[in-house]
PDB file of N, CA and C in Angstrom:
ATOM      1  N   UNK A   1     100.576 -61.213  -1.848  1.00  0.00           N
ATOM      2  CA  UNK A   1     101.726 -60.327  -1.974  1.00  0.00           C
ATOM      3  C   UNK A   1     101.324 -59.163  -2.887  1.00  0.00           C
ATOM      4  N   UNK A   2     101.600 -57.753  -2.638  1.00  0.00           N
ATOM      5  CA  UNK A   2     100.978 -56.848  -3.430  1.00  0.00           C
ATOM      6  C   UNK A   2     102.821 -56.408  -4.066  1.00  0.00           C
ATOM      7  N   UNK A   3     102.376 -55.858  -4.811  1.00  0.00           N
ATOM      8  CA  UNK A   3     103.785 -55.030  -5.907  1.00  0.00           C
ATOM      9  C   UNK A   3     103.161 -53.542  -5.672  1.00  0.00           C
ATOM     10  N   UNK A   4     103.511 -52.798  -4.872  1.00  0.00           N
ATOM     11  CA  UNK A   4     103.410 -51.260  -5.027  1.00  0.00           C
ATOM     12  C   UNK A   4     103.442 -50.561  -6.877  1.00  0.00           C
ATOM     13  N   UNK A   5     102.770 -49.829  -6.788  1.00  0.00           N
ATOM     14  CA  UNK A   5     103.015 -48.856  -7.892  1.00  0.00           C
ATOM     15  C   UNK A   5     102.765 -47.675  -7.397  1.00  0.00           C
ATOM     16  N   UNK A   6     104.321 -46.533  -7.920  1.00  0.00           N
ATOM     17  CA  UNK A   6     103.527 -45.164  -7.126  1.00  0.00           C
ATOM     18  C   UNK A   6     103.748 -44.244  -8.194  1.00  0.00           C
ATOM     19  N   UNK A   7     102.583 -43.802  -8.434  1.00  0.00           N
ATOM     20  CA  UNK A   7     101.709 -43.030  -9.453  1.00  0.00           C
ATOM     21  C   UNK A   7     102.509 -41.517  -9.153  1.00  0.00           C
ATOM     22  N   UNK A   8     103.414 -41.036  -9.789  1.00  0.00           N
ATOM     23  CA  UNK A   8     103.933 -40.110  -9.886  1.00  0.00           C
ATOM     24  C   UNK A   8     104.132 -39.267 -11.327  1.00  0.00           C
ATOM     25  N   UNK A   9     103.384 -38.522 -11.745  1.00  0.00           N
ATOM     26  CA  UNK A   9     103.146 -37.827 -12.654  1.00  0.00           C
ATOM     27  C   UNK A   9     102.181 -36.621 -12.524  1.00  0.00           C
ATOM     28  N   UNK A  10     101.751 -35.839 -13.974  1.00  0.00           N
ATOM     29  CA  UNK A  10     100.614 -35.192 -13.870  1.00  0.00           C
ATOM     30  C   UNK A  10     101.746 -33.365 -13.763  1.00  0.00           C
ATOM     31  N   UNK A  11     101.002 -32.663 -14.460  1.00  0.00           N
ATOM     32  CA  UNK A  11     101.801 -31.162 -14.129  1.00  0.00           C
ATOM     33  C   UNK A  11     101.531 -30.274 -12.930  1.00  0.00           C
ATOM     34  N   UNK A  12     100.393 -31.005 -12.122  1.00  0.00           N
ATOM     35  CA  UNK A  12     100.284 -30.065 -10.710  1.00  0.00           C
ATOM     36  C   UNK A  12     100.039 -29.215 -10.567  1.00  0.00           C
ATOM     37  N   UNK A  13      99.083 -28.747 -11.527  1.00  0.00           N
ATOM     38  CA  UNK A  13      98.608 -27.176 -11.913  1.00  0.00           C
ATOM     39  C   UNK A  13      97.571 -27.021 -10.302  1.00  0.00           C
ATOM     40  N   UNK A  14      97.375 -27.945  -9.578  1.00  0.00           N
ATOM     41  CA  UNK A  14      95.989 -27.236  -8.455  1.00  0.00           C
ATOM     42  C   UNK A  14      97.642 -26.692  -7.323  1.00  0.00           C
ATOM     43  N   UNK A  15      98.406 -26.924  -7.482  1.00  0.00           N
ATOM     44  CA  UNK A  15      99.269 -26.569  -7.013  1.00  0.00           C
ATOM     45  C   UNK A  15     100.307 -25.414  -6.861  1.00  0.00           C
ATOM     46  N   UNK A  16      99.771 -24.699  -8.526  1.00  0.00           N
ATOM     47  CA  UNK A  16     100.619 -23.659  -8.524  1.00  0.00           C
ATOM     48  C   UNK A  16     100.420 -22.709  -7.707  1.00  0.00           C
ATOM     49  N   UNK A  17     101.464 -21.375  -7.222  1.00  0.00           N
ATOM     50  CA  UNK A  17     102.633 -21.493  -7.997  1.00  0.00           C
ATOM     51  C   UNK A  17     103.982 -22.563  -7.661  1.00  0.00           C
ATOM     52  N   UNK A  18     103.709 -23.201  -6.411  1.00  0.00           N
ATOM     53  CA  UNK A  18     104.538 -24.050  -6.063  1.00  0.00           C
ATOM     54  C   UNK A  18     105.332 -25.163  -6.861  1.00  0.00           C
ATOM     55  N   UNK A  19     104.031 -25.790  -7.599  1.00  0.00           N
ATOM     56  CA  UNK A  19     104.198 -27.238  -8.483  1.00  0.00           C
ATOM     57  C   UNK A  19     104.496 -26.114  -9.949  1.00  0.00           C
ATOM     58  N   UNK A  20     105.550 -26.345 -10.472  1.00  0.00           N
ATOM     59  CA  UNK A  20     105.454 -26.080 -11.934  1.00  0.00           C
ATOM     60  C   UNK A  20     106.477 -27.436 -13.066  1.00  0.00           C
ATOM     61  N   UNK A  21     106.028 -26.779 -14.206  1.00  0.00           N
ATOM     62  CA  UNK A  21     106.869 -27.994 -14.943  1.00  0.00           C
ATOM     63  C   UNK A  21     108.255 -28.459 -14.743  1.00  0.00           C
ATOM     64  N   UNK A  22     109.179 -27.552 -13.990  1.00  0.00           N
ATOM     65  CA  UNK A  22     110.455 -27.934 -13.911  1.00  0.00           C
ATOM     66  C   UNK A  22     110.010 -28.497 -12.466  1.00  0.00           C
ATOM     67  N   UNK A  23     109.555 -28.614 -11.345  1.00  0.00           N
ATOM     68  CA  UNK A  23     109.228 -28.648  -9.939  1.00  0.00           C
ATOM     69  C   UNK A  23     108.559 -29.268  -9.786  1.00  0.00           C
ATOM     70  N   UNK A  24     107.571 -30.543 -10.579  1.00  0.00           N
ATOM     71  CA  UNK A  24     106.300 -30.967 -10.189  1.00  0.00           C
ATOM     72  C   UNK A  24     106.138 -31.212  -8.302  1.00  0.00           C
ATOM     73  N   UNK A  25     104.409 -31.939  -8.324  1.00  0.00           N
ATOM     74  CA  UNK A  25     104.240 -32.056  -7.595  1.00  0.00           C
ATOM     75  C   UNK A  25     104.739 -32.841  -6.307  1.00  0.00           C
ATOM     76  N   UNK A  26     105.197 -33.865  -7.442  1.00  0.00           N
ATOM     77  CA  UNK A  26     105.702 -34.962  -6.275  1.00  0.00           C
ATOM     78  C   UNK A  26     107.068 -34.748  -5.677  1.00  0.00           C
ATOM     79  N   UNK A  27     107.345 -33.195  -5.827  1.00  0.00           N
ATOM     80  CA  UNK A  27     108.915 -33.152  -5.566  1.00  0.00           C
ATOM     81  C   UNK A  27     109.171 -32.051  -4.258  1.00  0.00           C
ATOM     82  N   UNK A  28     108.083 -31.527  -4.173  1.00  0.00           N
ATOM     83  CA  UNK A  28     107.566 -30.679  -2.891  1.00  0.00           C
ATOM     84  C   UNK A  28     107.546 -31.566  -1.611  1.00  0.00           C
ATOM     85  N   UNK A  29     107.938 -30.508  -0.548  1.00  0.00           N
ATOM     86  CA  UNK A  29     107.601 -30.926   0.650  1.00  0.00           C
ATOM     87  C   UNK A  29     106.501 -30.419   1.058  1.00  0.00           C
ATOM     88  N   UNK A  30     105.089 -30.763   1.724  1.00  0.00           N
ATOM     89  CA  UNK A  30     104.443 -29.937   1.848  1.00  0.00           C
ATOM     90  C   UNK A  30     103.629 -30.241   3.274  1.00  0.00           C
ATOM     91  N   UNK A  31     104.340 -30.967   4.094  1.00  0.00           N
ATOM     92  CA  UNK A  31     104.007 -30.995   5.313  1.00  0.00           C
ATOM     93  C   UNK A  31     104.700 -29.999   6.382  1.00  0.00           C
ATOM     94  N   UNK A  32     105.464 -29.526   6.296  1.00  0.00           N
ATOM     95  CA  UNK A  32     106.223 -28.572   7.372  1.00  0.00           C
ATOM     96  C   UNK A  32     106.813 -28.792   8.186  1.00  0.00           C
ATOM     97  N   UNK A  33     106.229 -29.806   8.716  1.00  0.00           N
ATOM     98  CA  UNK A  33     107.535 -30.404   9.487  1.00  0.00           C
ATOM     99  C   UNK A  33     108.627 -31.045   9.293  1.00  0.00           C
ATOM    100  N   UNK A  34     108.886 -31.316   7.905  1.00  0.00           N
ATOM    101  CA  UNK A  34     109.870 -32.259   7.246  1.00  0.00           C
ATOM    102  C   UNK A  34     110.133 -31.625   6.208  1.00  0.00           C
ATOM    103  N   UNK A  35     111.691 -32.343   6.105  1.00  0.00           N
ATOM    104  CA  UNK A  35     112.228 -31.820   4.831  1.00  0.00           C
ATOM    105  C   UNK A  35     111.923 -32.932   3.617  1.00  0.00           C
ATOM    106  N   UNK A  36     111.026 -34.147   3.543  1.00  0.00           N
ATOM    107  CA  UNK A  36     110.335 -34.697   2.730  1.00  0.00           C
ATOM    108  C   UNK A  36     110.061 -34.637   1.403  1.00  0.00           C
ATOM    109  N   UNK A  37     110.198 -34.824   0.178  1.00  0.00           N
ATOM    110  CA  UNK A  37     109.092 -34.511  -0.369  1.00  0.00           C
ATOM    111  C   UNK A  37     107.946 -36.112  -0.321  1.00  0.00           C
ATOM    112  N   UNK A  38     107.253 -35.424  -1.299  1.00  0.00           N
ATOM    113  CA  UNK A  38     105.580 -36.061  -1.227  1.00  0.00           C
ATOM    114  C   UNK A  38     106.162 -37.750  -1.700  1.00  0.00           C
ATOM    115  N   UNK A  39     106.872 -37.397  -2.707  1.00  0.00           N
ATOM    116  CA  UNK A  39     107.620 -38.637  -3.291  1.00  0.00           C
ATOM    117  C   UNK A  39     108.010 -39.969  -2.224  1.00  0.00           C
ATOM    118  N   UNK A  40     109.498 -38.787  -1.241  1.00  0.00           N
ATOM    119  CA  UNK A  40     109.918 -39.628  -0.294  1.00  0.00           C
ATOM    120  C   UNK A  40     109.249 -40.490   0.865  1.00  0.00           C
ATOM    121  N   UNK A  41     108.018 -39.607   1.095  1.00  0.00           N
ATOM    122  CA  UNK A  41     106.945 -39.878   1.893  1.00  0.00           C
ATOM    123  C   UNK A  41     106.291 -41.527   1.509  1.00  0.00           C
ATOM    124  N   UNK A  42     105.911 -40.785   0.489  1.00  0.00           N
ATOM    125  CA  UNK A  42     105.127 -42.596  -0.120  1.00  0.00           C
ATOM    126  C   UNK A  42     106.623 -43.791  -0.160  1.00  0.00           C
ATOM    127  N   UNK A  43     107.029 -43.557  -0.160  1.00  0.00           N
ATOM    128  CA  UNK A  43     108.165 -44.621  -0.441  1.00  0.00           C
ATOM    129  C   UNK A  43     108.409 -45.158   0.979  1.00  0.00           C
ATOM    130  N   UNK A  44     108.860 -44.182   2.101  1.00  0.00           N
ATOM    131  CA  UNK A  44     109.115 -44.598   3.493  1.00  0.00           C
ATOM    132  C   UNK A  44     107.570 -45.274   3.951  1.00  0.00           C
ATOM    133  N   UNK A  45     106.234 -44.993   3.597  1.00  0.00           N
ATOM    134  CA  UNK A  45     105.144 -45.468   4.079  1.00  0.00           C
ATOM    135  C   UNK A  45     105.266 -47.129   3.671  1.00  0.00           C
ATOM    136  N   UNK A  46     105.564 -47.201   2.395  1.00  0.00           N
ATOM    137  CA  UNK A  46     105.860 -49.164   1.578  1.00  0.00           C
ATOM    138  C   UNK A  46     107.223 -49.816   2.423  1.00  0.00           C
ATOM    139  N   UNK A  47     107.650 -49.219   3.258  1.00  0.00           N
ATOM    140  CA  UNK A  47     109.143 -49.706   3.556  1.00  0.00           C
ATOM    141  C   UNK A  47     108.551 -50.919   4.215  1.00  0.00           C
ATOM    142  N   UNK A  48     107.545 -51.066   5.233  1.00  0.00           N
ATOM    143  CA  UNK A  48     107.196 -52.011   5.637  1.00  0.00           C
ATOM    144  C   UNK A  48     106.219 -53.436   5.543  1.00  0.00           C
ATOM    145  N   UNK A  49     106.342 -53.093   3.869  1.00  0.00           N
ATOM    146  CA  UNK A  49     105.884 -54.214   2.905  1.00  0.00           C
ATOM    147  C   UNK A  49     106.661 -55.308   2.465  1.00  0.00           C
ATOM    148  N   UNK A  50     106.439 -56.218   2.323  1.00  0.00           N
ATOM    149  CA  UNK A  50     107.037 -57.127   2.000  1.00  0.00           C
ATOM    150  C   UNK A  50     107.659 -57.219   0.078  1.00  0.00           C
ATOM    151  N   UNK A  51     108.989 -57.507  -0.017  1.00  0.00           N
ATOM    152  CA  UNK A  51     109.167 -57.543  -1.616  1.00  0.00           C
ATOM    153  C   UNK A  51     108.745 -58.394  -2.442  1.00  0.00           C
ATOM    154  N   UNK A  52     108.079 -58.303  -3.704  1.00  0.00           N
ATOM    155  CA  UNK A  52     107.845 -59.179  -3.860  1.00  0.00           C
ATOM    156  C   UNK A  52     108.917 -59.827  -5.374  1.00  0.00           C
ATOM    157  N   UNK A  53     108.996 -61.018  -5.414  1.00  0.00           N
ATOM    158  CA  UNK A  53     110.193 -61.476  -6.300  1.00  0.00           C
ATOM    159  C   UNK A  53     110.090 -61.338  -8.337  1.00  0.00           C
TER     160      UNK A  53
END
């Protein structure tokens, strides 16, 4: 059984001007076809993991 951890931090400077301190990275959408962000993405990818207790 794995326990996800999702590593969300960091100021996102390879990102600017997009990523800034009020905006980080993980809060962008940056695929285009979706209104996503990077965040929501990783989260819907674990949906089909099992919980663990």
């Amino acid at each position: 059984m794995f326990i996800p951890v999702i590593m969300a931090g960091g100021s996102g400077s390879r990102l600017w001007p997009l990523s800034r301190s009020a905006f980080p990275k993980q809060f962008l959408s940056l695929d285009g076809s979706s209104q996503h962000t990077m965040l929501q993405a990783t989260i819907e990818r674990l949906q089909g993991l099992p919980i663990a207790e």
